[in-house]
C-alpha atoms as a PDB file:
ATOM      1  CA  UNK A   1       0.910  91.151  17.635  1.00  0.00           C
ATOM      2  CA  UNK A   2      -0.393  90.502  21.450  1.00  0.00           C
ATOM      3  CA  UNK A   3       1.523  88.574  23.466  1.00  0.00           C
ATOM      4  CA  UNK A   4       5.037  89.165  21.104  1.00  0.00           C
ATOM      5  CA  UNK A   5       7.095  90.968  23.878  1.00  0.00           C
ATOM      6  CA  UNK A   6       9.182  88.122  24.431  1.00  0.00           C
ATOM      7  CA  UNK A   7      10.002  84.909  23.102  1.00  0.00           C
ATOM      8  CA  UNK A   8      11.617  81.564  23.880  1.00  0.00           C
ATOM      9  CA  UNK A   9      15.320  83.286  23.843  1.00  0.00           C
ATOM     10  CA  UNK A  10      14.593  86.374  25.435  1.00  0.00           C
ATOM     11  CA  UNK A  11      12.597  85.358  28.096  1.00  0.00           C
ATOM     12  CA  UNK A  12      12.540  87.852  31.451  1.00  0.00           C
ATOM     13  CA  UNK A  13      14.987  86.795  34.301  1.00  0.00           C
ATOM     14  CA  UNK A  14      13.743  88.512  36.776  1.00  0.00           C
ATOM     15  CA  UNK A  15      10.100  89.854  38.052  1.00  0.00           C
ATOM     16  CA  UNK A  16      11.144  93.220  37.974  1.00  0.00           C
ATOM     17  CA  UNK A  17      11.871  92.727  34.039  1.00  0.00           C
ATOM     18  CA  UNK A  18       8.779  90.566  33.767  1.00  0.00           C
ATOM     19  CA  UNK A  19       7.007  93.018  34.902  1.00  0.00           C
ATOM     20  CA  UNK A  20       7.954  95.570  32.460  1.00  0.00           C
ATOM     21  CA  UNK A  21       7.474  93.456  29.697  1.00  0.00           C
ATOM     22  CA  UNK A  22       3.328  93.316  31.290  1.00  0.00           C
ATOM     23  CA  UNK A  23       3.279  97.523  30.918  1.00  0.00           C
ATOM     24  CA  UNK A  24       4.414  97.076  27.560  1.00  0.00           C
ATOM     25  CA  UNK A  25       2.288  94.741  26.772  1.00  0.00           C
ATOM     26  CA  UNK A  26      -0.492  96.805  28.406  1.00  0.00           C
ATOM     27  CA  UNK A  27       0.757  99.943  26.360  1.00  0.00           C
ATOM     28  CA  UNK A  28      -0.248  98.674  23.326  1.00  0.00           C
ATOM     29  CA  UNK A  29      -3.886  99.315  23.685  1.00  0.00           C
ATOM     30  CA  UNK A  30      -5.109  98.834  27.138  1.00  0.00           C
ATOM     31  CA  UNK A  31      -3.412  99.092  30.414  1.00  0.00           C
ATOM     32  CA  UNK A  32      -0.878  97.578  33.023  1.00  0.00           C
ATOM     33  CA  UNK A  33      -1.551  98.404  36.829  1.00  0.00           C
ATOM     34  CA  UNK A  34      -0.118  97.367  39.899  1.00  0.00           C
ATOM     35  CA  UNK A  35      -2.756  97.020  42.885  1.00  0.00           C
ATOM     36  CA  UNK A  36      -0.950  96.961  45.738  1.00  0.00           C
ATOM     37  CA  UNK A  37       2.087  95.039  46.760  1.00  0.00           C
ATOM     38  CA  UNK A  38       0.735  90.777  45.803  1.00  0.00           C
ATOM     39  CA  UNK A  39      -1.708  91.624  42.906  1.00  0.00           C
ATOM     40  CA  UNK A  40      -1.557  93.380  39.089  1.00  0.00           C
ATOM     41  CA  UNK A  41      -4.433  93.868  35.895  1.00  0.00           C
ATOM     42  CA  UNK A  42      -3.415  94.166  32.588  1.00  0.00           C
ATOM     43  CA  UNK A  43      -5.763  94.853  30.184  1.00  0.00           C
ATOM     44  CA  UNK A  44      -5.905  94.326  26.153  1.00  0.00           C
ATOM     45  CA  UNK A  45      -8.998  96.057  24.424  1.00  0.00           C
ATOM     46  CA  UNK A  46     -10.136  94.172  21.346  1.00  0.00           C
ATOM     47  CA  UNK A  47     -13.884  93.062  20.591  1.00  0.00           C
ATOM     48  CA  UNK A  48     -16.586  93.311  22.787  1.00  0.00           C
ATOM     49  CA  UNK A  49     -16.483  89.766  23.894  1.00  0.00           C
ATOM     50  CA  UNK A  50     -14.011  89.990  27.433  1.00  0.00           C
ATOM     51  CA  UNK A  51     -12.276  87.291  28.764  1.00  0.00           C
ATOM     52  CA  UNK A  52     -11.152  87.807  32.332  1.00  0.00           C
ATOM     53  CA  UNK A  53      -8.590  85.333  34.015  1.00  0.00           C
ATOM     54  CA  UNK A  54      -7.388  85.137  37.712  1.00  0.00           C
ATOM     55  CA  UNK A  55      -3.584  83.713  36.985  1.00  0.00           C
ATOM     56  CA  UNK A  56      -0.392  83.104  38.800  1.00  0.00           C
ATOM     57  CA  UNK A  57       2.049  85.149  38.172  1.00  0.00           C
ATOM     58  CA  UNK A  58       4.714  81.851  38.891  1.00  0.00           C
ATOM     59  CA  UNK A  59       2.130  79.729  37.081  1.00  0.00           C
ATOM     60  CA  UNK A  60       2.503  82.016  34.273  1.00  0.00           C
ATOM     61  CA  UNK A  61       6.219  82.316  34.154  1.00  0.00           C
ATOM     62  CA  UNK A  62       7.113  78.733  33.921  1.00  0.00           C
ATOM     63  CA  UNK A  63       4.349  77.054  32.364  1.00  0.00           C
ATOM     64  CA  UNK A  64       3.406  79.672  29.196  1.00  0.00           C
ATOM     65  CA  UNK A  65       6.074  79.774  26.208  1.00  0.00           C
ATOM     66  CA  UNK A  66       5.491  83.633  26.277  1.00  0.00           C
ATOM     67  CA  UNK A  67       5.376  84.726  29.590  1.00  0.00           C
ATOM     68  CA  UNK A  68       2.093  86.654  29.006  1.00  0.00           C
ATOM     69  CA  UNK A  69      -1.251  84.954  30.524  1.00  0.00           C
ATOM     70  CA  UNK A  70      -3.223  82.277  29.226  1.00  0.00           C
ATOM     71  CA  UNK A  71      -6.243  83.980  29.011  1.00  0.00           C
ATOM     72  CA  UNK A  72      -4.150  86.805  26.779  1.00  0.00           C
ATOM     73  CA  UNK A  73      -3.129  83.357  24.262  1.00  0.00           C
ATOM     74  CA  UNK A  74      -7.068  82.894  23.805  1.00  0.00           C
ATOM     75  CA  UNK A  75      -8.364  86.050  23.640  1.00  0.00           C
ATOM     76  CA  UNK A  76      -5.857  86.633  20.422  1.00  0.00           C
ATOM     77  CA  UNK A  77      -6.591  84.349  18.485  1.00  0.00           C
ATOM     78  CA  UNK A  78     -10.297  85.819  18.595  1.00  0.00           C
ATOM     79  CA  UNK A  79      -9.526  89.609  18.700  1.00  0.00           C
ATOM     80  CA  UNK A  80     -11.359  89.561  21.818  1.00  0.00           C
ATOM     81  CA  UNK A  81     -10.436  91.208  25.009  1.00  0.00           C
ATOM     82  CA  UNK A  82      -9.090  90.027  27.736  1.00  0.00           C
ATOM     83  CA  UNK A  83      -8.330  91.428  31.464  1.00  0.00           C
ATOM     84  CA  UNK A  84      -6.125  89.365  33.621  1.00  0.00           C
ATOM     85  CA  UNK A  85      -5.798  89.848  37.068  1.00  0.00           C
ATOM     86  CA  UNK A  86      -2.115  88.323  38.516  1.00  0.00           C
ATOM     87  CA  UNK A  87      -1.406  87.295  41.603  1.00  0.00           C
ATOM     88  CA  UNK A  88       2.012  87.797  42.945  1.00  0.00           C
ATOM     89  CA  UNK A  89       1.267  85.700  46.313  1.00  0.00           C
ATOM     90  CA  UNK A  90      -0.678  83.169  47.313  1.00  0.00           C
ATOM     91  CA  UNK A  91      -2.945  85.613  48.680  1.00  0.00           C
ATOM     92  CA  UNK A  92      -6.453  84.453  46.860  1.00  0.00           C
ATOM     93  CA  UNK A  93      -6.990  88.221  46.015  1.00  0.00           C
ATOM     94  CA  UNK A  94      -7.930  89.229  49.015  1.00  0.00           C
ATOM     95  CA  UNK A  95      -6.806  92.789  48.947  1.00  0.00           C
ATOM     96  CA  UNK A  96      -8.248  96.263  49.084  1.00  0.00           C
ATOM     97  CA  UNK A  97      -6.325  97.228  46.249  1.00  0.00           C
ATOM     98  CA  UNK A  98      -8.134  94.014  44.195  1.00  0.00           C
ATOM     99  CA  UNK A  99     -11.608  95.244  45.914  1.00  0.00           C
ATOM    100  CA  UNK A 100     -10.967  98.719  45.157  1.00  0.00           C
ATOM    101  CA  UNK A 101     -10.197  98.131  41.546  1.00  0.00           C
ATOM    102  CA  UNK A 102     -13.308  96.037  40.824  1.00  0.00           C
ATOM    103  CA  UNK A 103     -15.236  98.887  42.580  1.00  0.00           C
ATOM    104  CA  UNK A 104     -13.469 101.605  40.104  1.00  0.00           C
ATOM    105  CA  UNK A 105     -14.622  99.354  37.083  1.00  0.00           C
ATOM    106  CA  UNK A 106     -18.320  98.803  38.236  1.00  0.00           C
ATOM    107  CA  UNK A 107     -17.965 102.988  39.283  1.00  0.00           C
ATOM    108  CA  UNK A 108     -17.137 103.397  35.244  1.00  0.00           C
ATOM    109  CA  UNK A 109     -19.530 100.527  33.770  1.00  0.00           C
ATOM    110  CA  UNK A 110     -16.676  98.777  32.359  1.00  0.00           C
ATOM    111  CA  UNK A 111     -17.974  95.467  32.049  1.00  0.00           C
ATOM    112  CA  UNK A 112     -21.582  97.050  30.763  1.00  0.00           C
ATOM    113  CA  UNK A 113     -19.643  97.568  27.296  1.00  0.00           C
ATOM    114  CA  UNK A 114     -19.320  94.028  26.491  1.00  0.00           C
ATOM    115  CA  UNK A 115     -21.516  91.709  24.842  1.00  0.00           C
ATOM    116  CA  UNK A 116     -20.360  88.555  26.455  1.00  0.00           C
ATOM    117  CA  UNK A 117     -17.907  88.356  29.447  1.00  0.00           C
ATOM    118  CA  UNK A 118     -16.390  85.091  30.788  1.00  0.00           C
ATOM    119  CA  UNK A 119     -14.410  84.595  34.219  1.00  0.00           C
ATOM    120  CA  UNK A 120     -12.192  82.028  34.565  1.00  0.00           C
ATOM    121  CA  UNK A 121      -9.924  80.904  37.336  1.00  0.00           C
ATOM    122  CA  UNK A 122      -8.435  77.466  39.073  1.00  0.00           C
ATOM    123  CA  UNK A 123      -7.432  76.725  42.747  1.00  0.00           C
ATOM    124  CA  UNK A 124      -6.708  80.578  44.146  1.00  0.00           C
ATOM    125  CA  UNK A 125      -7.664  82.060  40.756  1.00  0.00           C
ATOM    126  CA  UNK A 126     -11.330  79.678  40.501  1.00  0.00           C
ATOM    127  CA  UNK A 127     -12.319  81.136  43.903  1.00  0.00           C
ATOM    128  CA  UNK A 128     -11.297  84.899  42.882  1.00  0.00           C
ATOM    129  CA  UNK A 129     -13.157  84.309  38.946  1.00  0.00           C
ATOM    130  CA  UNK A 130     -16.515  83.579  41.336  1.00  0.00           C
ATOM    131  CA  UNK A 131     -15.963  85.674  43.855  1.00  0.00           C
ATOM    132  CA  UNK A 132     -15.361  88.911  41.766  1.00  0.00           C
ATOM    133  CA  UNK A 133     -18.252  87.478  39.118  1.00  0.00           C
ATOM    134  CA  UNK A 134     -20.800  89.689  41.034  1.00  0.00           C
ATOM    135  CA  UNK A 135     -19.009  92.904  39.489  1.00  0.00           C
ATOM    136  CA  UNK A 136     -20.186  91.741  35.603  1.00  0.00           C
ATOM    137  CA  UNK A 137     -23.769  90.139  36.190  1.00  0.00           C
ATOM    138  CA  UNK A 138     -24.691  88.307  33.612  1.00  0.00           C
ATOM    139  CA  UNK A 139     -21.399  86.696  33.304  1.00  0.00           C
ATOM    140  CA  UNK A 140     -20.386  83.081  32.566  1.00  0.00           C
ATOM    141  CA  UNK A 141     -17.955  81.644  35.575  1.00  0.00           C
ATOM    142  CA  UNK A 142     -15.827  78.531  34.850  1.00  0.00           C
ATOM    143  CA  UNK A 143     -13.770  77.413  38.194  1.00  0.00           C
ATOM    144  CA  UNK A 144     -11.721  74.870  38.104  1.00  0.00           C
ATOM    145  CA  UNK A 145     -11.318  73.197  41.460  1.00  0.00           C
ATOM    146  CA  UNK A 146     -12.161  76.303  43.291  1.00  0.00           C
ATOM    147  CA  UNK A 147     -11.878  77.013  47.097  1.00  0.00           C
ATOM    148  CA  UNK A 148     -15.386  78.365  48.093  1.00  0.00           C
ATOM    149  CA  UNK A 149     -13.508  79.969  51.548  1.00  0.00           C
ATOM    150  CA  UNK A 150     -10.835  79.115  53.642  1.00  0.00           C
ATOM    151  CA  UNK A 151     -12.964  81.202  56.270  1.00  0.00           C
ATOM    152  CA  UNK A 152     -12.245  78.378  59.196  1.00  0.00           C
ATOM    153  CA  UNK A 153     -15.975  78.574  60.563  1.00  0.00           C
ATOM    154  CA  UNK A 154     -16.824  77.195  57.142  1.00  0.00           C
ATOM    155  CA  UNK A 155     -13.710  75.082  55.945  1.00  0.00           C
ATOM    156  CA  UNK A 156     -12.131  74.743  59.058  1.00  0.00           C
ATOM    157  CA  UNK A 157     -11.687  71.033  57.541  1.00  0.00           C
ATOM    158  CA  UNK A 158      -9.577  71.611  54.775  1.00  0.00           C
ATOM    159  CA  UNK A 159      -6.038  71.878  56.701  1.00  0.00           C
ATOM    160  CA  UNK A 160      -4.037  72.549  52.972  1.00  0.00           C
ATOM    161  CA  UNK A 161      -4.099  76.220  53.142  1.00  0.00           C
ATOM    162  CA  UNK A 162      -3.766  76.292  56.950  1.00  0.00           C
ATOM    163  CA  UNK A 163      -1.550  78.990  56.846  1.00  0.00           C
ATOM    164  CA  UNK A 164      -3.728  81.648  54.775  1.00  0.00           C
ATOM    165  CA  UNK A 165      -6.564  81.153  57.276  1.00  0.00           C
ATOM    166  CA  UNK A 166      -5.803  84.797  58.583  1.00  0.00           C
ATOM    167  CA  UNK A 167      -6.819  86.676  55.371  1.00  0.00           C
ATOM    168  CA  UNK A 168     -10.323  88.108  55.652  1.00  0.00           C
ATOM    169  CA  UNK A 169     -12.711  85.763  53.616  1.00  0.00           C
ATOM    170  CA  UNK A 170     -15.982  87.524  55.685  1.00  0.00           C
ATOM    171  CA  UNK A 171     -15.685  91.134  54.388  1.00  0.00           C
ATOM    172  CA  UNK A 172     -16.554  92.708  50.341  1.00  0.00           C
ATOM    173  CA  UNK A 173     -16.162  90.044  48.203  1.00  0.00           C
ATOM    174  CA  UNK A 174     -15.833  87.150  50.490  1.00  0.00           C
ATOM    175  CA  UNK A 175     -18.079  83.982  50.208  1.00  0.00           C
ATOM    176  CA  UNK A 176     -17.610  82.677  46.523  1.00  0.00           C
ATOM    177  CA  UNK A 177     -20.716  80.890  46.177  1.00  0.00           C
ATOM    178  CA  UNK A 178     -22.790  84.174  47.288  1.00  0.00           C
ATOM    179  CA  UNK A 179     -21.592  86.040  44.732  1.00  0.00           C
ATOM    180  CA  UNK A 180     -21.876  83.674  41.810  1.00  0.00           C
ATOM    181  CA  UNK A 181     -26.146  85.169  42.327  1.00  0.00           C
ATOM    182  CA  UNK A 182     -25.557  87.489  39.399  1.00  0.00           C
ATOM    183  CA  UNK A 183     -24.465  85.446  37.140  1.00  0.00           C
ATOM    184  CA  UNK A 184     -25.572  84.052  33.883  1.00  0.00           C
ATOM    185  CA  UNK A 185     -24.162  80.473  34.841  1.00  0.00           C
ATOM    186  CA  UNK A 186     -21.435  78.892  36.892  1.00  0.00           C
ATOM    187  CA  UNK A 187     -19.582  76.091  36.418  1.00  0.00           C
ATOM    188  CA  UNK A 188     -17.452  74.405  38.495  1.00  0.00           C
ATOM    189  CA  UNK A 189     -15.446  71.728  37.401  1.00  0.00           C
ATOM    190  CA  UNK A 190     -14.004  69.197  40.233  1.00  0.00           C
ATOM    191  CA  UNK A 191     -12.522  65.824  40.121  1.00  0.00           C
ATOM    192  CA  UNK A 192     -14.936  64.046  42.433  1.00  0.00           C
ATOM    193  CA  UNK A 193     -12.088  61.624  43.328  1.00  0.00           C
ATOM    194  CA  UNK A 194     -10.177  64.886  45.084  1.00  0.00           C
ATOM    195  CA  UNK A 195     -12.255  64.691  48.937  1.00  0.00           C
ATOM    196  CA  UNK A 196     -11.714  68.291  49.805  1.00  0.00           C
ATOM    197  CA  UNK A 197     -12.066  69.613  46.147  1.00  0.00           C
ATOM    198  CA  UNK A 198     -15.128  67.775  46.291  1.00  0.00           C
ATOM    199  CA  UNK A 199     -16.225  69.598  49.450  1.00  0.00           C
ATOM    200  CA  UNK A 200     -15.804  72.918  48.155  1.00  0.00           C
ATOM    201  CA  UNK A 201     -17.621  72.550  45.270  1.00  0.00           C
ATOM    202  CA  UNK A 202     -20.745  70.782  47.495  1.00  0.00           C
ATOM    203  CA  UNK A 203     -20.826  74.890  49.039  1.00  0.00           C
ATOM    204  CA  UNK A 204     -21.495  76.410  45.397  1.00  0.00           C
ATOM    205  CA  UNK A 205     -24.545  74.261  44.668  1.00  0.00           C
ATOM    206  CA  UNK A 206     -26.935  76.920  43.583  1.00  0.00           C
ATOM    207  CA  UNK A 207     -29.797  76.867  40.599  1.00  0.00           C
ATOM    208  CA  UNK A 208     -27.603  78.863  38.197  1.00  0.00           C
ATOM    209  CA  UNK A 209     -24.410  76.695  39.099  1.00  0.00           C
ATOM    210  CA  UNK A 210     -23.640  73.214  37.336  1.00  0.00           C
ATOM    211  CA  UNK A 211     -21.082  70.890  38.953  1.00  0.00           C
ATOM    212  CA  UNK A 212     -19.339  69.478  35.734  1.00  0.00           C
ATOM    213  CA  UNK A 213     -17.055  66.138  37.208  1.00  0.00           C
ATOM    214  CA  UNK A 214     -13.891  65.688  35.564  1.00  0.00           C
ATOM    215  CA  UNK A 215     -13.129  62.235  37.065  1.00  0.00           C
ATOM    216  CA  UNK A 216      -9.595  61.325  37.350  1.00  0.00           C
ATOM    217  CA  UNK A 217      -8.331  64.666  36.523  1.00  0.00           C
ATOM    218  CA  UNK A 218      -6.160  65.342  39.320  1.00  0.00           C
ATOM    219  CA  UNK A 219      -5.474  67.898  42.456  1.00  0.00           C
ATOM    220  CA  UNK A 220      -4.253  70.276  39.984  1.00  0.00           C
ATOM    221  CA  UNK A 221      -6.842  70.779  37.032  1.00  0.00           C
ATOM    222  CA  UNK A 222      -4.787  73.938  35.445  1.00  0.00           C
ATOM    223  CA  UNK A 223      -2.146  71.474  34.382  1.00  0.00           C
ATOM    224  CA  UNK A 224      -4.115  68.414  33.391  1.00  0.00           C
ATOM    225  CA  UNK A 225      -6.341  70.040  31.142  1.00  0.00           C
ATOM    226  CA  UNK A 226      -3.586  71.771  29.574  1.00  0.00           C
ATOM    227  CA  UNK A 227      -1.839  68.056  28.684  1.00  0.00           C
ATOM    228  CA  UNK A 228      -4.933  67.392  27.287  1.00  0.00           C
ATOM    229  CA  UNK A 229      -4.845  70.639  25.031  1.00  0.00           C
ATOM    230  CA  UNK A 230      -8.743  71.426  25.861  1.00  0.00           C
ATOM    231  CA  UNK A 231      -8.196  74.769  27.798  1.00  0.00           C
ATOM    232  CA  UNK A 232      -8.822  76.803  24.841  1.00  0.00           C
ATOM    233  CA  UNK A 233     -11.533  75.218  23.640  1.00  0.00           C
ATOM    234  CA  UNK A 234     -13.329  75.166  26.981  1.00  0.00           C
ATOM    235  CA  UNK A 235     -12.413  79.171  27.636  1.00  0.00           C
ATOM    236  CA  UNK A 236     -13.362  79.858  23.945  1.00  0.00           C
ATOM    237  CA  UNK A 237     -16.594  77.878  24.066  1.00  0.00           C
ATOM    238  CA  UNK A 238     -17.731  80.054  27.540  1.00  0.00           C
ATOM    239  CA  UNK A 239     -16.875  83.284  26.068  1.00  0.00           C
ATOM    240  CA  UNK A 240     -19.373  82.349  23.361  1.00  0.00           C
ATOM    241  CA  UNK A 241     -22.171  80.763  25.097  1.00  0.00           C
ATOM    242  CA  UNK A 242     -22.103  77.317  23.957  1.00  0.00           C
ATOM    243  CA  UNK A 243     -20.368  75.818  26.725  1.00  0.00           C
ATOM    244  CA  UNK A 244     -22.082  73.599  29.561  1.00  0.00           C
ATOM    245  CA  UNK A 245     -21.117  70.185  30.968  1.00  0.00           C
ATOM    246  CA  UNK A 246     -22.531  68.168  28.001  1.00  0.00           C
ATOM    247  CA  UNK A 247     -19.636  69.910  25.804  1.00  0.00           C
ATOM    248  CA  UNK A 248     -17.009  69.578  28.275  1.00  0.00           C
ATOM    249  CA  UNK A 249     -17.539  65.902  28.592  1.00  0.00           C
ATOM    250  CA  UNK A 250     -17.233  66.293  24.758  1.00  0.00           C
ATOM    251  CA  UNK A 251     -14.178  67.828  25.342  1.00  0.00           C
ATOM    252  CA  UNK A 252     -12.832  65.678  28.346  1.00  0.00           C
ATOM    253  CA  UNK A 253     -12.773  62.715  26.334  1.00  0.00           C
ATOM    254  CA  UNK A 254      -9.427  63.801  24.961  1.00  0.00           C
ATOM    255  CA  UNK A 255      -8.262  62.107  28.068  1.00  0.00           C
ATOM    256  CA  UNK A 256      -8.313  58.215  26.550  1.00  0.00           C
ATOM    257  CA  UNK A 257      -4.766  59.469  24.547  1.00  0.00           C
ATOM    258  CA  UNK A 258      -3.723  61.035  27.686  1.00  0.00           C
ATOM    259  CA  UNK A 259      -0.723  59.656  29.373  1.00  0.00           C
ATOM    260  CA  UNK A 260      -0.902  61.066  32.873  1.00  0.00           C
ATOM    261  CA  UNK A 261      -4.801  61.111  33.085  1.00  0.00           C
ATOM    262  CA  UNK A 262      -4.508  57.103  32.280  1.00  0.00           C
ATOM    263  CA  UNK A 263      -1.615  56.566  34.364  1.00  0.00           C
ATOM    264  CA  UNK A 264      -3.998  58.124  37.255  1.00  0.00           C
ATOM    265  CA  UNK A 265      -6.857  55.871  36.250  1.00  0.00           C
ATOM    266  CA  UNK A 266      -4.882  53.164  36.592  1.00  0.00           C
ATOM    267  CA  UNK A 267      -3.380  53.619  39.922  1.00  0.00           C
ATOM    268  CA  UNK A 268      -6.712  54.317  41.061  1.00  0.00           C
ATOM    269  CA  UNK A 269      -8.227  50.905  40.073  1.00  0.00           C
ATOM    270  CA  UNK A 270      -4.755  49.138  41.244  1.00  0.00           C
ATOM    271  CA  UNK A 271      -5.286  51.021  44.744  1.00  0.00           C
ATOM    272  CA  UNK A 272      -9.258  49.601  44.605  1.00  0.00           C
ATOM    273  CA  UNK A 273      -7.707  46.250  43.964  1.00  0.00           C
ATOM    274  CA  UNK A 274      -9.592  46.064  40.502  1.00  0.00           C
ATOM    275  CA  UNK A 275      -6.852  44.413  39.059  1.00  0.00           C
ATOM    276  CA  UNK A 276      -8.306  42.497  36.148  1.00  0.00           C
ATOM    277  CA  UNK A 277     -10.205  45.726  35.209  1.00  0.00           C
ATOM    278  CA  UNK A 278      -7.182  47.767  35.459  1.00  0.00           C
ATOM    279  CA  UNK A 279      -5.276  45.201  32.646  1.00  0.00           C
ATOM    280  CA  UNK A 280      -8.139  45.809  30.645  1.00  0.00           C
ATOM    281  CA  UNK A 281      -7.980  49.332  30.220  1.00  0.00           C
ATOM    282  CA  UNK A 282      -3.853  49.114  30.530  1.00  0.00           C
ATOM    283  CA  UNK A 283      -4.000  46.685  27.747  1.00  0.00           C
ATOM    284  CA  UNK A 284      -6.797  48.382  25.410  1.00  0.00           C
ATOM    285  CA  UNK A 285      -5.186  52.203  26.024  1.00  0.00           C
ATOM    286  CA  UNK A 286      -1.419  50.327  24.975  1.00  0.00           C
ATOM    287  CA  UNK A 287      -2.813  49.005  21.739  1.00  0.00           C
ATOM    288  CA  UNK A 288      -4.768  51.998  21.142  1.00  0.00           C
ATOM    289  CA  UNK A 289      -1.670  54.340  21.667  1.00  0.00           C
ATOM    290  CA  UNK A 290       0.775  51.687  20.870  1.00  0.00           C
ATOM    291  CA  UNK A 291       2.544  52.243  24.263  1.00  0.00           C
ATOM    292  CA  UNK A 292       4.935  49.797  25.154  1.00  0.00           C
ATOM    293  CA  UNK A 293       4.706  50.862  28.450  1.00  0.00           C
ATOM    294  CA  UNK A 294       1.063  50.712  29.195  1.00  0.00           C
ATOM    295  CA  UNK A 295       1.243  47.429  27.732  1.00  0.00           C
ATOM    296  CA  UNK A 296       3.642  45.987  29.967  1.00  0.00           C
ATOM    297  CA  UNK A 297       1.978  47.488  33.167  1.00  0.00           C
ATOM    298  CA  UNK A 298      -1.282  45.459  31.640  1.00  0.00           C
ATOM    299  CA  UNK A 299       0.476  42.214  31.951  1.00  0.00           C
ATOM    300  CA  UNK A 300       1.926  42.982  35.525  1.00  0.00           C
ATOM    301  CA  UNK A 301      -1.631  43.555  36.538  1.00  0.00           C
ATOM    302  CA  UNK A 302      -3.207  40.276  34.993  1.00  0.00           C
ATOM    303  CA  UNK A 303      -0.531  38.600  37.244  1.00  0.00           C
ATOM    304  CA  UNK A 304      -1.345  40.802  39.973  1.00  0.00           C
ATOM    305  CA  UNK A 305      -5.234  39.400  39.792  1.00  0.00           C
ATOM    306  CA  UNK A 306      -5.104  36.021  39.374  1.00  0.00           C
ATOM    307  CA  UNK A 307      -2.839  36.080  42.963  1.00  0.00           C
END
């Protein structure tokens, strides 16, 4: 079975053992490789659908019960197959070792023997799942809150990755939005309310890209689509076709029995000073969920606005 090498009591304690768990996992039909010092691919063969995912390898470690990447969870349960590529530092796969491995698969038409190919990425991993798009044209992109650059002559305002300005964002591979061209479609999903999120997505506006807003979703998409348990269905609908922003708002409204997606609405209309509005939604999301405390916040806010 994919993704059995460990479990919840014999998880990996270190990266080294982590690690071999990947080349074990990669052993059973497809490959594990190391590509250079900050970046990995492990592969899976299955059906000629593909599902390629740009993943953290910390992200990966604490937040998946398995250890083994999300996209491997999805691809499974479809027989599909599935090609992650982990990042071991925050390094936004900007490495020769990443650009020569792409090259190697275009070099051996890897991507030609699939019927449908998906790339999928958020943060660091939604800039790298556009960015390395141009390998597989014809592809489906879905970014979640991706950087378009943190080149400085073109995001020289976003000061949160100050730090990683240094790597080379001008060379092979470089400007996200350029090489989303080849594509089938792109789709970048932002939460408008996130300024510099916002901003980057503004730079991929191109005919074959579709801005989907996920409103109130947070600085950290990964995570608050996973509370909502949509993930799966949005990577599953890509790799099939069907997806576009229509569906995802489909999808998205999972977040009315969402806890920390109404807990953000909420401070958002309290920090508007929309305070009547705010008990509304408290009050009708409380009686919906029957959540004491959503309740009670709804009756601190109805004092709050008659002040």
């Amino acid at each position: 079975m994919l993704g059995a090498a460990t479990n919840d009591t014999t998880r990996a304690t270190t990266d080294a053992a982590w690690r071999r768990e990947l080349e074990l996992e990669g052993a059973q039909g497809g490959f594990y490789r190391p590509l250079g010092e900050d970046h990995s691919a492990l592969f899976i063969a299955g059906t000629p659908t593909l599902v390629v995912t740009f993943e953290n390898a910390a992200t990966i470690r604490q937040r998946e019960p398995d250890q083994m990447p999300f996209g491997l969870s999805v691809a499974e349960m479809r027989g599909w197959s599935h090609l992650c590529l982990i990042s071991h530092a925050a390094r936004w796969y900007r490495d020769p070792a990443v650009y020569g491995f792409f090259d190697e698969m275009v070099d051996e038409s890897f991507f030609e023997q699939f019927d449908h190919v998906v790339f999928f990425g958020a943060g660091m991993g939604g800039y790298a799942a556009a960015a390395y798009s141009v390998a597989a044209p014809g592809a489906t992109v879905i970014a979640l809150h991706p950087q378009a650059t943190l080149d400085p002559a073109v995001a020289g305002w976003d000061p949160r990755f100050a730090d990683r300005r240094g790597l080379d964002f001008t060379s092979r591979y470089g400007y996200a939005p350029d090489m989303t061209e080849g594509t089938g479609q792109a789709f970048v999903i932002h939460d408008p309310d996130q300024p510099l999120d916002s901003m980057h997505a503004a730079l991929f506006r191109r005919p074959w890209t579709t801005l989907v807003p996920a409103r109130h979703g947070g600085a950290d998409l990964y995570a608050s689509l996973s509370s909502m348990h949509i993930l799966h269905s949005i990577l599953s609908s890509a790799a099939t076709g069907s997806f576009d922003a229509r569906l995802f708002a489909t999808f998205y409204r999972a977040r009315r029995s969402n806890l920390p997606y109404l807990n953000r609405m909420l401070a958002r209309l309290e920090s508007d000073g929309r305070f009547g509005l705010a008990a509304m939604a408290a009050e009708s999301a409380g009686r919906r969920l029957r959540e004491p405390r959503l309740l009670e916040a709804a009756q601190k806010l109805r004092l709050r606005a008659l002040d």
